[in-house]
Protein backbone atom coordinates (compact mmCIF):
# COMPACT_ATOMS: atom_id res chain seq x y z
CA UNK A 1 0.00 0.00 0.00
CA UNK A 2 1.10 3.59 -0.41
CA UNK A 3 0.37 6.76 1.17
CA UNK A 4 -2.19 8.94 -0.42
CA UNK A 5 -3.95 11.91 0.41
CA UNK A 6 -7.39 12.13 1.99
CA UNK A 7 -9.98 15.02 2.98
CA UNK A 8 -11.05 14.98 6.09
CA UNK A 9 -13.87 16.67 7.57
CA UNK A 10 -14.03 18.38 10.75
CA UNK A 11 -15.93 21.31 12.91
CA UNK A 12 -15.99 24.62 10.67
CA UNK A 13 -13.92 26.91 12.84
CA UNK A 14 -11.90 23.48 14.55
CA UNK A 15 -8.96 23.07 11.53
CA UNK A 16 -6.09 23.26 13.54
CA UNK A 17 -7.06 21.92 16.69
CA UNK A 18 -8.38 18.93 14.95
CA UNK A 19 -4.74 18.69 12.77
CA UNK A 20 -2.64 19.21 16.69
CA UNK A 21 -4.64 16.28 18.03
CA UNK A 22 -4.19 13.92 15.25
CA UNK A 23 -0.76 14.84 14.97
CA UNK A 24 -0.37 14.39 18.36
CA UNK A 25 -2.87 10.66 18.56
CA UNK A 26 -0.55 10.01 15.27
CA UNK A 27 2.68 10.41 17.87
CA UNK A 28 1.16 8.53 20.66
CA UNK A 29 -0.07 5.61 18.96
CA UNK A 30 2.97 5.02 16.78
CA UNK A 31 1.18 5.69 13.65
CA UNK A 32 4.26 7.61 12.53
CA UNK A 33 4.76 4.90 9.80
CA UNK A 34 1.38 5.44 8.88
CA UNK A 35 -0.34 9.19 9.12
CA UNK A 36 2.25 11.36 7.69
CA UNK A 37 1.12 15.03 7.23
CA UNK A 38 -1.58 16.85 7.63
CA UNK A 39 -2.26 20.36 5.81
CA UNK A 40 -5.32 22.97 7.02
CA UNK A 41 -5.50 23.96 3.57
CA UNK A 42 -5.12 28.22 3.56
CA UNK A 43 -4.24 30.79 1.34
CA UNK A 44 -3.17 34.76 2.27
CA UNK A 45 -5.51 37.35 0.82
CA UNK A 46 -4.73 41.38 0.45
CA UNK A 47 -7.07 42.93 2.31
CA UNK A 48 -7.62 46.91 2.02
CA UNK A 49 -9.15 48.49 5.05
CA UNK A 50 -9.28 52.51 4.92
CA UNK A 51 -6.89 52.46 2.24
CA UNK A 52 -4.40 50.10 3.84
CA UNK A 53 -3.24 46.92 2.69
CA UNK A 54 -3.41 43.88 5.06
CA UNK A 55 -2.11 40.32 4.58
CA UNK A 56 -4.88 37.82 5.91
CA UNK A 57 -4.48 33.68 5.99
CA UNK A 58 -8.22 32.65 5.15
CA UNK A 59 -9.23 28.67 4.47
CA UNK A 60 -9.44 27.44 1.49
CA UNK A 61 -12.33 24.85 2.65
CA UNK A 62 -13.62 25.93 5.70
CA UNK A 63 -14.05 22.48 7.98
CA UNK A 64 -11.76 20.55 6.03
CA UNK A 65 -8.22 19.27 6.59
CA UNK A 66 -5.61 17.04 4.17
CA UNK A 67 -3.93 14.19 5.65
CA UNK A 68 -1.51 12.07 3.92
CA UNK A 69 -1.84 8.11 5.21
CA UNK A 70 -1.76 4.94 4.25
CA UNK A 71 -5.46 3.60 4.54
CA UNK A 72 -4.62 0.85 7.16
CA UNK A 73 -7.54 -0.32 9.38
CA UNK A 74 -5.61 1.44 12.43
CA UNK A 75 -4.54 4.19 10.52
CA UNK A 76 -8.07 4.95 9.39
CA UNK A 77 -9.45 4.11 13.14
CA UNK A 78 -7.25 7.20 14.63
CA UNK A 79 -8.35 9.59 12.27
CA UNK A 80 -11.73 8.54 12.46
CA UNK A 81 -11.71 8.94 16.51
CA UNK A 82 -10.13 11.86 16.63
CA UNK A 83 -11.88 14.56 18.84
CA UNK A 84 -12.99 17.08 16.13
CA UNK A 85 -13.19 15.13 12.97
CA UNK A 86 -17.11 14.46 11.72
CA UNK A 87 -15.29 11.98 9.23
CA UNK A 88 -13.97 10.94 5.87
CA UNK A 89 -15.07 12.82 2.45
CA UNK A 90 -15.36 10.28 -0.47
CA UNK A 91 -16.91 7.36 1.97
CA UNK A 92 -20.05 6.11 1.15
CA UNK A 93 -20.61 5.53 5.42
CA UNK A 94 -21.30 2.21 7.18
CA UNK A 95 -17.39 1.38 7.37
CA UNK A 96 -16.77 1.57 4.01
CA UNK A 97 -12.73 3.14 3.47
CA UNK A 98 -12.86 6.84 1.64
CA UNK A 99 -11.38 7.51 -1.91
CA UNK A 100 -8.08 9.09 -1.87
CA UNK A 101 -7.51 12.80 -3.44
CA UNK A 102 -6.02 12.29 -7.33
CA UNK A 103 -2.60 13.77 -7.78
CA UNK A 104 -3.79 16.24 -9.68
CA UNK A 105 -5.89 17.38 -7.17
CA UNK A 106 -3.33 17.40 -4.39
CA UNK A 107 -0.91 19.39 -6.46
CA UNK A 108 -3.58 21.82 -7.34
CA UNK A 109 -4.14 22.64 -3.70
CA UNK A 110 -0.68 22.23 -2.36
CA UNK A 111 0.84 24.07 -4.88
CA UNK A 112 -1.43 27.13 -4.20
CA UNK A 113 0.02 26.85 -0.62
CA UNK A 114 3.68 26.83 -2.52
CA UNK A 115 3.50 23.14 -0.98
CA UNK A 116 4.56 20.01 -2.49
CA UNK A 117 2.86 16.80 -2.58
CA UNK A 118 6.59 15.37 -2.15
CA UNK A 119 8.02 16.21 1.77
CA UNK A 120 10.83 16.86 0.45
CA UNK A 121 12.64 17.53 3.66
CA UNK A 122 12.35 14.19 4.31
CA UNK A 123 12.04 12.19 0.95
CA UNK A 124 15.11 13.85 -0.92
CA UNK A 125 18.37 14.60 -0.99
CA UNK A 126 20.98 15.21 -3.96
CA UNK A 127 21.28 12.47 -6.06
CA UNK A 128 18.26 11.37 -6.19
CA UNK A 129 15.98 10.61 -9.05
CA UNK A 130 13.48 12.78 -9.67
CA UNK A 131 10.70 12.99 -12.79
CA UNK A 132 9.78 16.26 -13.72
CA UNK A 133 5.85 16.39 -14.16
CA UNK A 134 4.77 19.51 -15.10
CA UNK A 135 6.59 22.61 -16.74
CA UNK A 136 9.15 23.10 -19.74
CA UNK A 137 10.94 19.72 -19.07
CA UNK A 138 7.54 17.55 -18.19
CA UNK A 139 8.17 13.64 -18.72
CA UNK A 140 12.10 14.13 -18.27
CA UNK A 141 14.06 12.39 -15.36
CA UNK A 142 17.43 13.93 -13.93
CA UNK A 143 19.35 13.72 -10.85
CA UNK A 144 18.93 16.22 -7.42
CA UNK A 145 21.93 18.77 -7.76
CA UNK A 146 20.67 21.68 -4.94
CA UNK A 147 17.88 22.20 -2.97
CA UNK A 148 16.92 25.52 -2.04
CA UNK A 149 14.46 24.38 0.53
CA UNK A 150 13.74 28.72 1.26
CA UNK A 151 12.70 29.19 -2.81
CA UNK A 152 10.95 25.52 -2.88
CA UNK A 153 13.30 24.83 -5.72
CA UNK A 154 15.09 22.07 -6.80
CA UNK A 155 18.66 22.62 -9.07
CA UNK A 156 18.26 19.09 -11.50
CA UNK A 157 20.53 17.64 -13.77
CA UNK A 158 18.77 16.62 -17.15
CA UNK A 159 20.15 15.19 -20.62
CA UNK A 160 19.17 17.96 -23.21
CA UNK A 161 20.30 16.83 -26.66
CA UNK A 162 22.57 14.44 -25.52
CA UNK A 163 24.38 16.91 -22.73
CA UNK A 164 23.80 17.16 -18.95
CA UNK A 165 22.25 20.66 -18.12
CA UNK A 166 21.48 21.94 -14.71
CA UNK A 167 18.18 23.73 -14.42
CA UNK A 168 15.52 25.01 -11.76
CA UNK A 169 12.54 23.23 -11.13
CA UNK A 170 9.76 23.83 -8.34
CA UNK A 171 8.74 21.52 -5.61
CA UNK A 172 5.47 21.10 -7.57
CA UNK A 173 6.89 20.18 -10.41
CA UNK A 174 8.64 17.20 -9.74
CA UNK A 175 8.07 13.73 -8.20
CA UNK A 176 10.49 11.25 -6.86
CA UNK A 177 11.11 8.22 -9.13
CA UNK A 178 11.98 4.69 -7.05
């Protein structure tokens, strides 16, 4: 099984509480290997108030959070008990397991947040494989030169015409090859 991303409902108003206690349930329980990240989807708005500009961080889906899992029984039993969450979006009810986000999706949202689907923190470090999925150089692979963790950019190494050329690539735009 592999992880995927699923939307998961919760009290309007209860986002980040709700993404503290399952982080912290996640923690307890040793579900580490399991319930990776979870993302109160937001996005910062320009607000002008008697002719001054203000930065505000509003929710994208008001009672909704992400979390990245792998749908194990347990996995799905901790999010599913935790205080806060009404349950699972994409699950018909009566036990049935939810329908994970598509890629396309996730990177939609995530990349609005100048997020990644890929932790990269975590997940990759130079020299690695990567596939670039989106942008100029969509469908090519290259190799991890830099990452500029601040810019959410990666320096890659790709074969152009036969010669190896470093160029920039965003978090979004790239996913981590096996």
């Amino acid at each position: 099984m592999e992880k995927e991303w699923y939307v998961v409902n919760t009290y309007s108003g209860h986002e980040n509480k709700v993404k503290e206690k399952l982080e912290m349930r996640a923690s307890s329980m040793g579900m580490e290997d399991y319930i990776f990240r979870v993302v109160v989807p937001e996005q910062k708005q320009i607000e002008y108030k008697d002719g001054v500009a203000k930065e505000k961080v509003t929710k994208m889906f008001p009672g909704y959070i992400l979390v990245e899992m792998i749908m194990t029984d347990e996995a799905w039993f901790v999010v599913r008990n935790t205080p806060g969450v009404t349950g699972f979006i994409g699950s018909s009810g009566k036990g049935a397991k939810p329908f994970p986000l598509t890629p396309k999706e996730v990177d939609n949202i995530l990349s609005s947040m100048g997020m990644s689907r890929l932790d990269v923190a975590n997940e990759l470090k130079e020299g690695d494989t990567i596939k670039v999925i989106s942008g100029a150089f969509a469908n090519m692979f290259g190799k991890v030169k830099t990452i500029d963790m601040a810019g959410q950019k990666l320096e890659v190494i790709l074969d152009l015409f036969g010669q190896e050329t470093v160029v920039e690539v965003a978090f979004s735009e790239i996913e981590k090859t096996n």
